[in-house]
N, C-alpha and C. Protein backbone atom coordinates (compact mmCIF):
# COMPACT_ATOMS: atom_id res chain seq x y z
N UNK A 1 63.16 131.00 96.11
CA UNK A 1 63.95 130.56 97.25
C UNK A 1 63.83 129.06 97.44
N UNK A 2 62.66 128.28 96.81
CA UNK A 2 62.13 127.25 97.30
C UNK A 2 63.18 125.92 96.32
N UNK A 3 63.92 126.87 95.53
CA UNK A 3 64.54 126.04 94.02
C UNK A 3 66.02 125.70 94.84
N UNK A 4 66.38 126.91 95.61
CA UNK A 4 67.80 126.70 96.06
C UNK A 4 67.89 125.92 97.35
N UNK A 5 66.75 125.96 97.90
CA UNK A 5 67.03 125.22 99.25
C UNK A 5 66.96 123.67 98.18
N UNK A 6 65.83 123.07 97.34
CA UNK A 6 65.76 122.19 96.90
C UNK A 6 67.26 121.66 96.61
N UNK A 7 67.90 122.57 95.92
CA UNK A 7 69.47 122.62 95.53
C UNK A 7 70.29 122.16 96.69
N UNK A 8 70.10 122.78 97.63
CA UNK A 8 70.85 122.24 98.65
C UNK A 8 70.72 120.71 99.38
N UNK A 9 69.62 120.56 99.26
CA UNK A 9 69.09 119.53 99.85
C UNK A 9 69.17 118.31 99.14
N UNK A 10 69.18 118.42 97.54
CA UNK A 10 70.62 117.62 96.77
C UNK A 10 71.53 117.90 96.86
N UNK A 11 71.88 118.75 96.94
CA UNK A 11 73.93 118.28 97.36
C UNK A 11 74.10 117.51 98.35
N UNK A 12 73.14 117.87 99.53
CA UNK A 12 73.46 117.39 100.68
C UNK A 12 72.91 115.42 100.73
N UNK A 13 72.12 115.36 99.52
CA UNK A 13 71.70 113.82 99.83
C UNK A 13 72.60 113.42 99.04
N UNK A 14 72.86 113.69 97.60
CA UNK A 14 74.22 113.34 96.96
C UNK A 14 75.57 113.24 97.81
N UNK A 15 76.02 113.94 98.82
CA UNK A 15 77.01 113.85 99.35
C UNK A 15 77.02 112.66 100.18
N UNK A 16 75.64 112.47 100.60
CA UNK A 16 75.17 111.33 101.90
C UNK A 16 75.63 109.94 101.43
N UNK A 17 75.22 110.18 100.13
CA UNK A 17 75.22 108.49 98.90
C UNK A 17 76.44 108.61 98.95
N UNK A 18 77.26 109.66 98.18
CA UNK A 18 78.40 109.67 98.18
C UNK A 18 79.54 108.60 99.31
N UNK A 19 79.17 108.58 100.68
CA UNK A 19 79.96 108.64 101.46
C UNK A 19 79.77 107.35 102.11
N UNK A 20 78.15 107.20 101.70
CA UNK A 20 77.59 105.94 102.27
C UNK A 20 78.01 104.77 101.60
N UNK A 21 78.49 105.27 100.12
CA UNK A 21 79.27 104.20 98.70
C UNK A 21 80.84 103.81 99.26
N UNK A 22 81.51 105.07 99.36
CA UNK A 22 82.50 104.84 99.81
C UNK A 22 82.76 103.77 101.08
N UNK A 23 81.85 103.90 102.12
CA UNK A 23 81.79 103.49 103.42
C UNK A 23 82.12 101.97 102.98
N UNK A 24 80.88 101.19 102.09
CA UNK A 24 80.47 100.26 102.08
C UNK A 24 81.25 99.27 101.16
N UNK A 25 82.06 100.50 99.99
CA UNK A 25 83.50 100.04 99.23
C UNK A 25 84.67 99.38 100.46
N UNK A 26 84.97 100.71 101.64
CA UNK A 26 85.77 100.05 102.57
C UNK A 26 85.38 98.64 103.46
N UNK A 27 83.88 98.50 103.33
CA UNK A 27 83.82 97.27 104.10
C UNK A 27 84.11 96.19 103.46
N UNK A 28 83.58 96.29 102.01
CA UNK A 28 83.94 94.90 101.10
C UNK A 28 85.48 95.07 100.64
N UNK A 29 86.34 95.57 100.93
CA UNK A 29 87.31 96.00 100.81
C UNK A 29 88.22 94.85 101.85
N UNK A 30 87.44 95.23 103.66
CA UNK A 30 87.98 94.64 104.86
C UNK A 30 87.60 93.24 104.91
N UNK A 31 86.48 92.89 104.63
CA UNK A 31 86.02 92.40 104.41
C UNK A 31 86.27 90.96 103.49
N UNK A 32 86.65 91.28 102.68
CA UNK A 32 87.22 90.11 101.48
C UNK A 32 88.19 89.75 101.71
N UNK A 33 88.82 89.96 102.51
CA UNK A 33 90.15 89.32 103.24
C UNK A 33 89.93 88.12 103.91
N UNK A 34 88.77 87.56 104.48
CA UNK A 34 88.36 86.42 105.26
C UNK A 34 87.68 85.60 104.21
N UNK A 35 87.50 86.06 102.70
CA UNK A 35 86.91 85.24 102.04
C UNK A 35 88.13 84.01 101.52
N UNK A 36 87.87 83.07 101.20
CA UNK A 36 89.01 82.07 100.46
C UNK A 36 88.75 82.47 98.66
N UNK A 37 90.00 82.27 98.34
CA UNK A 37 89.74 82.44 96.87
C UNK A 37 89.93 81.74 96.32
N UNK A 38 89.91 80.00 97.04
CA UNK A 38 89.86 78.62 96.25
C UNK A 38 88.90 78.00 96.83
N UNK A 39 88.07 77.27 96.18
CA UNK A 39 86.94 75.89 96.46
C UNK A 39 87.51 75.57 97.82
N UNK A 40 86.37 75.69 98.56
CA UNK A 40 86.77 74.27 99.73
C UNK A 40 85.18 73.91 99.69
N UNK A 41 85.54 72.26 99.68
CA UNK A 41 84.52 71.22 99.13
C UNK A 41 84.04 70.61 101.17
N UNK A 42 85.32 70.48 101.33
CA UNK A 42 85.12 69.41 102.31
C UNK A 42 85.34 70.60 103.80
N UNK A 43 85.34 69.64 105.07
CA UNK A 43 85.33 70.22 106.47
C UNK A 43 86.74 70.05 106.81
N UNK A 44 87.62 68.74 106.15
CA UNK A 44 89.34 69.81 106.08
C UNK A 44 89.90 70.37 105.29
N UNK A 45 89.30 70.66 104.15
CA UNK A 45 89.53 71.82 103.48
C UNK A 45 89.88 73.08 103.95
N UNK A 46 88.07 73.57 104.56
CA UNK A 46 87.83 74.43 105.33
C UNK A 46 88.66 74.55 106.41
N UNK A 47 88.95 73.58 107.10
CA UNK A 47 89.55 73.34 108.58
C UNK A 47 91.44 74.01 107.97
N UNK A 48 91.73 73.64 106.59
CA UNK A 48 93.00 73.58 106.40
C UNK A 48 93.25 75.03 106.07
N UNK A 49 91.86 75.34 105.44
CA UNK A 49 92.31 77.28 104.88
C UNK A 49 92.57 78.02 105.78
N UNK A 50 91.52 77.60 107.18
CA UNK A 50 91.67 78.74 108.49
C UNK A 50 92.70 78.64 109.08
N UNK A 51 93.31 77.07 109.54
CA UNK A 51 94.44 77.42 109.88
C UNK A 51 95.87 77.78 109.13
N UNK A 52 96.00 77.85 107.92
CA UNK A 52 96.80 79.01 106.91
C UNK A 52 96.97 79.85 107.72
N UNK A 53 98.12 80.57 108.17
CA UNK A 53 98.61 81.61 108.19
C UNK A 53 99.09 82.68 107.09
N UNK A 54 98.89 82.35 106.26
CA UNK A 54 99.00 82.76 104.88
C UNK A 54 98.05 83.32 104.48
N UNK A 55 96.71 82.73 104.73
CA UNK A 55 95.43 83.64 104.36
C UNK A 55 95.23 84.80 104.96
C-alpha cells in the first residue's frame, strides 16, 4: 500500500512542478514585454525607449 500512496504523491508533486513551470513560462512571457531589445547606453536613450509608444 505504502508503493501506491508513494505513487501518488509523485503524480501529485510532478503535477505541482508541472504547473509551477508553466506559471513562471507565463510570467517571463508578461514580463519581457517591458524589456528593450536594443542597447540603451545613455539616460536619453532610456528616457527615449519609455516614452515609445511602440514599445
Amino acid at each position: 500500500m505504502s508503493k501506491k500512496e508513494s505513487r501518488k504523491q509523485r503524480k501529485l508533486r510532478k503535477a505541482k512542478e508541472r504547473r509551477q513551470a508553466e506559471q513562471a513560462i507565463k510570467e517571463i512571457q508578461f514580463y519581457s514585454q517591458f524589456v528593450p531589445t536594443v542597447e540603451l547606453r545613455t539616460p536619453e536613450e532610456v528616457a527615449a525607449w519609455l516614452n515609445n509608444d511602440d514599445n
